[in-house]
Protein backbone atom coordinates (compact mmCIF):
# COMPACT_ATOMS: atom_id res chain seq x y z
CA UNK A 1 163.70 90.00 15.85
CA UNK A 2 165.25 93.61 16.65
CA UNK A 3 163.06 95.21 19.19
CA UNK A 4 163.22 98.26 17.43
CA UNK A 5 161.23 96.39 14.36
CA UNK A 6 158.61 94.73 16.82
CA UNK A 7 155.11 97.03 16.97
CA UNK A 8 154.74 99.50 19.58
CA UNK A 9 151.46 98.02 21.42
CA UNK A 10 151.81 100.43 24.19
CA UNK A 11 151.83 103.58 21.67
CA UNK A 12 149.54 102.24 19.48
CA UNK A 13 146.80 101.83 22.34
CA UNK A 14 144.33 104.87 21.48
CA UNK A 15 143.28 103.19 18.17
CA UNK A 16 142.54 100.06 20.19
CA UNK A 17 140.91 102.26 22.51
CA UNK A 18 138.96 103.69 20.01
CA UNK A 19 137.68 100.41 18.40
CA UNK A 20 136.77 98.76 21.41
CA UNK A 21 134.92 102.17 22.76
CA UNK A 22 133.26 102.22 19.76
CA UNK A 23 131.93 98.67 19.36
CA UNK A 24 130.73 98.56 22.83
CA UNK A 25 128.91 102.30 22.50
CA UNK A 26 127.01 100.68 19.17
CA UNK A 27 125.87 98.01 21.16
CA UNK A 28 124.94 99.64 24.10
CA UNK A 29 122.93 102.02 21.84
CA UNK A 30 121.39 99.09 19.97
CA UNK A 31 120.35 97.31 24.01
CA UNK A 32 118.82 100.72 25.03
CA UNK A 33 116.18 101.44 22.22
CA UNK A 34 115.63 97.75 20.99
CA UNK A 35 116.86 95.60 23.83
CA UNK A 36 118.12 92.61 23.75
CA UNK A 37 116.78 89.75 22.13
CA UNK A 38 115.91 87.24 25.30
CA UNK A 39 115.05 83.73 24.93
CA UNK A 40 112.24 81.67 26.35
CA UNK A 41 114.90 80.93 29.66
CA UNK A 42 114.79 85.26 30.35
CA UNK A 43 111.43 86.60 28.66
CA UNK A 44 108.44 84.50 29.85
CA UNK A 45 106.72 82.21 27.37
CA UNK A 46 107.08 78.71 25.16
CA UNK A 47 109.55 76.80 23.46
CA UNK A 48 108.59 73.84 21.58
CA UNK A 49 110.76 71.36 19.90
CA UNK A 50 108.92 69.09 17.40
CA UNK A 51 110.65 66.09 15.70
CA UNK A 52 109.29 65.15 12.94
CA UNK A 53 111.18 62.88 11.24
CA UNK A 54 111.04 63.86 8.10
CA UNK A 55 112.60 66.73 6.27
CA UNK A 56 111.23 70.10 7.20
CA UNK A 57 110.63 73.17 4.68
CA UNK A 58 110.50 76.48 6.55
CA UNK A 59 107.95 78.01 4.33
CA UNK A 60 105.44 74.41 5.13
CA UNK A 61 105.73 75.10 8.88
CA UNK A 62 105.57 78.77 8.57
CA UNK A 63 102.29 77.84 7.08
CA UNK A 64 101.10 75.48 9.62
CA UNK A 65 101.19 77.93 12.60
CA UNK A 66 99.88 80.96 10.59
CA UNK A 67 96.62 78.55 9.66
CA UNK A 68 96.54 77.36 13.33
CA UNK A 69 96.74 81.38 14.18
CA UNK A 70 93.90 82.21 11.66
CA UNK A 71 91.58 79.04 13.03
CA UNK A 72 91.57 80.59 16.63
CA UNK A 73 93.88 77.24 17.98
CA UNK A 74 96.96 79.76 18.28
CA UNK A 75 96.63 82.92 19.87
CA UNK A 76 100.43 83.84 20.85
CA UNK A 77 103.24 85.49 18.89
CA UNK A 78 106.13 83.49 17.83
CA UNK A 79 109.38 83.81 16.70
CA UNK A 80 110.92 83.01 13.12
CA UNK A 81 111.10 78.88 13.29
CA UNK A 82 114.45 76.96 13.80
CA UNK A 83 115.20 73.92 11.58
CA UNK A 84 117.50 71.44 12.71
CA UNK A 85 118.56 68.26 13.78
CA UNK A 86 120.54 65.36 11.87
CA UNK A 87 118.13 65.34 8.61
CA UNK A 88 116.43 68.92 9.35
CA UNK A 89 113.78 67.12 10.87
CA UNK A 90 113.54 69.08 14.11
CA UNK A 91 112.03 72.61 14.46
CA UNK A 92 112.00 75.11 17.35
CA UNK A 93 109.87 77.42 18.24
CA UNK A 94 109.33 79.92 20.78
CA UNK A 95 105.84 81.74 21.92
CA UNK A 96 105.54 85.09 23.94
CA UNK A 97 103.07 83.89 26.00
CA UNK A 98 102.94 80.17 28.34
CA UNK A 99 100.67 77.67 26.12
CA UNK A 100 98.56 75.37 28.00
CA UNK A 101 98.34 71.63 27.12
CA UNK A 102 95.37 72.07 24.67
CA UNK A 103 97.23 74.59 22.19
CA UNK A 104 100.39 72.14 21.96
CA UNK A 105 98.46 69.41 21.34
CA UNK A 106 96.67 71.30 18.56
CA UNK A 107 100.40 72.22 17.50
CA UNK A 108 101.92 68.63 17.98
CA UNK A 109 98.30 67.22 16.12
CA UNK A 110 98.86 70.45 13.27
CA UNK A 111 102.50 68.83 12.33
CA UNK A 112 101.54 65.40 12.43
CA UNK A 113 98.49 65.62 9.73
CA UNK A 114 101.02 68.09 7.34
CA UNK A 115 103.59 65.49 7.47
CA UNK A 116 101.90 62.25 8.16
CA UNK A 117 103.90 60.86 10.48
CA UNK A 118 104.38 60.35 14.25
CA UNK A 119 105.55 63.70 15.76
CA UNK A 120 107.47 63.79 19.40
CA UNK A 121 107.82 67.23 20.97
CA UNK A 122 109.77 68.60 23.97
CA UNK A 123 108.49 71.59 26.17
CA UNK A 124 110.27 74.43 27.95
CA UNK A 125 107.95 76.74 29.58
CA UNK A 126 108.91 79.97 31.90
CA UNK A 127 106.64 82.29 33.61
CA UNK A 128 106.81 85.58 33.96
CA UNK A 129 108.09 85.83 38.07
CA UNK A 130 110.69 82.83 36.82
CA UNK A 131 112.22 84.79 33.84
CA UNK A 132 112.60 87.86 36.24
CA UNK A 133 114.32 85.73 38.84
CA UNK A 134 116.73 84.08 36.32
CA UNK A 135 117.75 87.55 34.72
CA UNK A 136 118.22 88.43 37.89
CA UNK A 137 120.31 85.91 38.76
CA UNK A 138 122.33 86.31 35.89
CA UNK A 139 123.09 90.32 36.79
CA UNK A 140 124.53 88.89 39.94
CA UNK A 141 126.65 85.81 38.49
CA UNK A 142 128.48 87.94 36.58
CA UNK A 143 129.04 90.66 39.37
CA UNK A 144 130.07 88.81 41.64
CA UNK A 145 132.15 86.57 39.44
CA UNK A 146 134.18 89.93 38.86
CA UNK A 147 134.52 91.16 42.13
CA UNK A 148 135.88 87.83 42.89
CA UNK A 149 138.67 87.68 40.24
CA UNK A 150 139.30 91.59 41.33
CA UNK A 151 139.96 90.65 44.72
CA UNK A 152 141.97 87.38 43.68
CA UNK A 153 144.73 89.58 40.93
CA UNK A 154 144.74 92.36 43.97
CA UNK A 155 146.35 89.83 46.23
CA UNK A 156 148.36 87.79 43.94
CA UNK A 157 150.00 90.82 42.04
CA UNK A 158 148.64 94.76 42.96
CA UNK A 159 146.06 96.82 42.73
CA UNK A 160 146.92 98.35 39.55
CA UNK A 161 147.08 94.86 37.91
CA UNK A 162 143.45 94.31 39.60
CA UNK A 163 142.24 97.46 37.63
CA UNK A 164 143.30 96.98 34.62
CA UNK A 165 142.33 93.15 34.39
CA UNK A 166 138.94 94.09 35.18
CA UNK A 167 137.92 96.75 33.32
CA UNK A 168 139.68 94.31 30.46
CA UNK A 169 137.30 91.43 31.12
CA UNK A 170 134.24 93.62 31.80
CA UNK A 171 134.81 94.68 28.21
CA UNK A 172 135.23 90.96 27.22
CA UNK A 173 131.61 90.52 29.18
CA UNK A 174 130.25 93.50 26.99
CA UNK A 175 131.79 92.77 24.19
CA UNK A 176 130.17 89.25 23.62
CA UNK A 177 126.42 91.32 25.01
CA UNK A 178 127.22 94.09 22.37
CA UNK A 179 127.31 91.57 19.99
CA UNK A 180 124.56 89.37 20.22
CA UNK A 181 122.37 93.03 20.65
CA UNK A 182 123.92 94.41 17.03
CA UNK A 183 122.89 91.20 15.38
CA UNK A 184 119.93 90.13 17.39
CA UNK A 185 121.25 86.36 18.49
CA UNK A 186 119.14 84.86 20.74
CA UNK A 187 120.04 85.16 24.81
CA UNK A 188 119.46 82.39 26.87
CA UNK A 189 120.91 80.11 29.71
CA UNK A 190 124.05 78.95 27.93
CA UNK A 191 124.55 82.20 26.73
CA UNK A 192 125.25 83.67 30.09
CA UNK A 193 127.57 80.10 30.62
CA UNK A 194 129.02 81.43 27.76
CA UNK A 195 129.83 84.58 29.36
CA UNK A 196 130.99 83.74 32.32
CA UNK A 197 133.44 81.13 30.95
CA UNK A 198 134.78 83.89 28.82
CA UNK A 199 135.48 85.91 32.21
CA UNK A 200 137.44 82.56 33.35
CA UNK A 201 139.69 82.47 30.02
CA UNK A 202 139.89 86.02 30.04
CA UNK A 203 141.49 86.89 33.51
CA UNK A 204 143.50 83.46 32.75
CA UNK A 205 145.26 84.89 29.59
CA UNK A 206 145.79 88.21 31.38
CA UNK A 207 147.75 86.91 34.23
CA UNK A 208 149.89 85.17 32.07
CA UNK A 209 151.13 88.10 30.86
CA UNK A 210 150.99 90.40 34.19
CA UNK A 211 153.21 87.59 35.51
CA UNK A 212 155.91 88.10 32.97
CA UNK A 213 155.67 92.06 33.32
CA UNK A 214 156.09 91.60 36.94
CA UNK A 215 159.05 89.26 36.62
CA UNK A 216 160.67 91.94 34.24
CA UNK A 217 159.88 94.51 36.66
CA UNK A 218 162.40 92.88 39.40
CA UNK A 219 165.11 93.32 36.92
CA UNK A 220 164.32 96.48 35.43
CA UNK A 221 165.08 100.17 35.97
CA UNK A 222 162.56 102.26 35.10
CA UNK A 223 163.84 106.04 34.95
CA UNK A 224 161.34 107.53 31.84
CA UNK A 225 158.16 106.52 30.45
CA UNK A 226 159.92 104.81 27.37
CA UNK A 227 161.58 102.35 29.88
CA UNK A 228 158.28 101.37 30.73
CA UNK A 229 156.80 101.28 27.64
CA UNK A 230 159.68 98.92 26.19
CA UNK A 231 159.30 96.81 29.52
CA UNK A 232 155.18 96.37 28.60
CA UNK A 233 156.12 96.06 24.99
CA UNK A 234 158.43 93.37 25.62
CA UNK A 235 156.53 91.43 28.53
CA UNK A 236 153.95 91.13 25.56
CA UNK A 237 156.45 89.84 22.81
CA UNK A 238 157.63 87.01 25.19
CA UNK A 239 154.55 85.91 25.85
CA UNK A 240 152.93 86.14 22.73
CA UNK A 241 154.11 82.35 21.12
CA UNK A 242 152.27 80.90 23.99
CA UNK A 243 149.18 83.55 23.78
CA UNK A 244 148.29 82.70 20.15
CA UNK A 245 148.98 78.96 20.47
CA UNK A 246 146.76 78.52 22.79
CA UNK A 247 143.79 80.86 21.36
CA UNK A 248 144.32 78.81 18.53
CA UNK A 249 143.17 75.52 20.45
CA UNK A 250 140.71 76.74 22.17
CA UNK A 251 138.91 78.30 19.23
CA UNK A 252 139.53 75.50 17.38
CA UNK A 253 137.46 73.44 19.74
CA UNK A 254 134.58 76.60 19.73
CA UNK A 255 134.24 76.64 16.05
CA UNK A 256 134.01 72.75 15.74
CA UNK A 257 131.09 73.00 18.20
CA UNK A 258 129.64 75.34 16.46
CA UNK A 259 129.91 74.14 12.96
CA UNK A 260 129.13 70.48 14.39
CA UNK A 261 127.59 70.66 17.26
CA UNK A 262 123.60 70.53 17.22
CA UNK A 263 121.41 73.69 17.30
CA UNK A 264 120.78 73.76 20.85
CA UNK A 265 124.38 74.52 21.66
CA UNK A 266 125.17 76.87 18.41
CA UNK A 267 124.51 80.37 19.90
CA UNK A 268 126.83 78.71 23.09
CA UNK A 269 129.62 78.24 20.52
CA UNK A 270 129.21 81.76 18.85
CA UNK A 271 129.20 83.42 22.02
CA UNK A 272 132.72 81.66 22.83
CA UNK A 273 133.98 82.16 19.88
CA UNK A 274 133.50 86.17 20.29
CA UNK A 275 134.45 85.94 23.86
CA UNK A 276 137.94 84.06 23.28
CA UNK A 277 138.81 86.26 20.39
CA UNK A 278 138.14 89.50 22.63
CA UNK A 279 139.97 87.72 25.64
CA UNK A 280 143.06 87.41 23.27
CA UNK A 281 142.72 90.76 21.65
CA UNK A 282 142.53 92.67 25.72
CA UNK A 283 144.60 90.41 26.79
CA UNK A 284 147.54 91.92 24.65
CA UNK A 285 145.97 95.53 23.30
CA UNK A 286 143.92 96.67 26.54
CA UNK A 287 144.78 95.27 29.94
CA UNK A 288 148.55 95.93 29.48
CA UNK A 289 148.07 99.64 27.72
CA UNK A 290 146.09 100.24 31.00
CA UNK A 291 148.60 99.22 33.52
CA UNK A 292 151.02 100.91 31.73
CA UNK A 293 149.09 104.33 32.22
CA UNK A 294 148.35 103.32 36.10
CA UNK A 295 152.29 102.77 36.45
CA UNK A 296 152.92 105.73 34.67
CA UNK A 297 151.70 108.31 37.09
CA UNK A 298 152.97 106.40 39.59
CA UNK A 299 156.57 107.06 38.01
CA UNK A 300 155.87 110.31 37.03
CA UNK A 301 154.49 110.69 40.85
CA UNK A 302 157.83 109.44 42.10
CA UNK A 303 160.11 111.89 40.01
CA UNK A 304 158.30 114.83 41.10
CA UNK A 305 159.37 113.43 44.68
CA UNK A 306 162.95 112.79 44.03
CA UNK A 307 163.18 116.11 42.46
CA UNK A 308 161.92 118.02 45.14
């Protein structure tokens, strides 16, 4: 293909910019006045899977636990029940507040007499100083998981290749958060696996192609700014077959977990599945448009030298 006909990613990058700034400003907006919506594994309380084993109708077990909640046996909030399992016959459901044995006995007991049948449950309880620590934690995984990979491009490659790949998979890191705030998924433990494995793929793609644009860069002489832009612009081109096969696998794999895979590891999928598509989109759109504008001044930095 005639480079001339190829697009332009480098001059194209302020309406990437723009949609990427924009996304990541309606979620923040959406985390700061309604938060986010934490699980039972960052907001204290109870999560209790039921198996019923039999078919389950939402509006029956909706039922239940508003008849437990009007008899005085329930006296915590919940959350809108999950139905799942093989034959639907598992729900979830998750309390604000720590139950104690005698209310999920009265819940197990509840199920069993609506359904008639032997009911097995499974229990995940947090406390308040636990949920604090593990949010905490989290904060911290992800920080340090960035300086890390900061430190790691700086040495391999340069610094401006260090900037750019991390302000490129901080807004992979956001991007999957922004998400799950605008449409109110469900944050817990493998959600922040989910995130950090997206930083892993993320700096992985973009070295792939900072290690082309450095190999061009031996070869190349850059006098003006559209030197460098061709240079980014084809660094990206040459690498793209291998970019887009391989996003292609790897979300493959995501969306058969999450159309397959059981509802305990569905909001793991969906998170990866936003996180590899953003990784890919950066990857080519973001981290190289911002290395270009770090080399840039530098050029424009050396001219102003030679010239005087």
């Amino acid at each position: 293909m005639d480079s001339k006909k190829k697009f332009d990613f480098v001059k194209n990058r302020n309406k990437f910019f723009v949609v990427s700034i924009a996304l990541l400003v309606i979620g923040l907006a959406v985390m700061l006045f309604s938060g986010m919506n934490f699980g039972v594994d960052f907001k204290a309380g109870t999560n209790i899977d039921l198996v019923v084993g039999k078919q389950l109708d939402k509006v029956k077990v909706e039922e239940i636990l508003h008849t437990l909640t009007t008899n005085g046996d329930l006296k915590s909030n919940f959350a809108d029940p999950t139905i799942g399992g093989n034959n639907s016959d598992r729900v979830s459901i998750r309390f604000d507040d720590v139950l104690n044995d005698d209310t999920v006995n009265k819940i197990q007991k509840a199920f069993a007499t609506a359904y008639g049948t032997e009911v097995s449950k499974e229990i995940n309880t947090v406390d308040p100083q636990l949920a604090k620590e593990l949010l905490l934690k989290a904060v911290y995984a992800v920080a340090i998981s960035s300086v890390l990979i900061c430190l790691y491009v700086s040495i391999r490659f340069e610094w401006r290749f260090a900037v750019a790949a991390i302000i490129a998979i901080l807004h992979d890191a956001f991007m999957v958060i922004a998400m799950f705030a605008i449409f109110r998924f469900e944050v817990n433990l493998p959600f922040l696996a989910a995130v950090l494995t997206t930083i892993g793929y993320s700096i992985n793609d973009k070295i792939v192609i900072f290690d082309r644009i450095r190999e061009n860069l031996r070869f190349a002489k850059l006098k003006t700014d559209e030197d460098l832009v061709a240079l980014v612009n084809e660094s990206i081109w040459q690498t793209m077959a291998r970019n887009i096969n391989t996003v292609l696998v790897v979300l493959l794999a995501a969306g058969c977990l999450y159309i397959f895979g059981s509802e305990s590891i569905k909001l793991f999928a969906l998170a990866k599945l936003i996180g590899l598509t953003s990784g890919a989109y950066s990857s080519i759109f973001i981290a190289c448009s911002l290395w270009y504008l770090l080399k840039r001044k530098t050029l424009r930095s050396s001219k102003k030298k030679a010239a005087a």
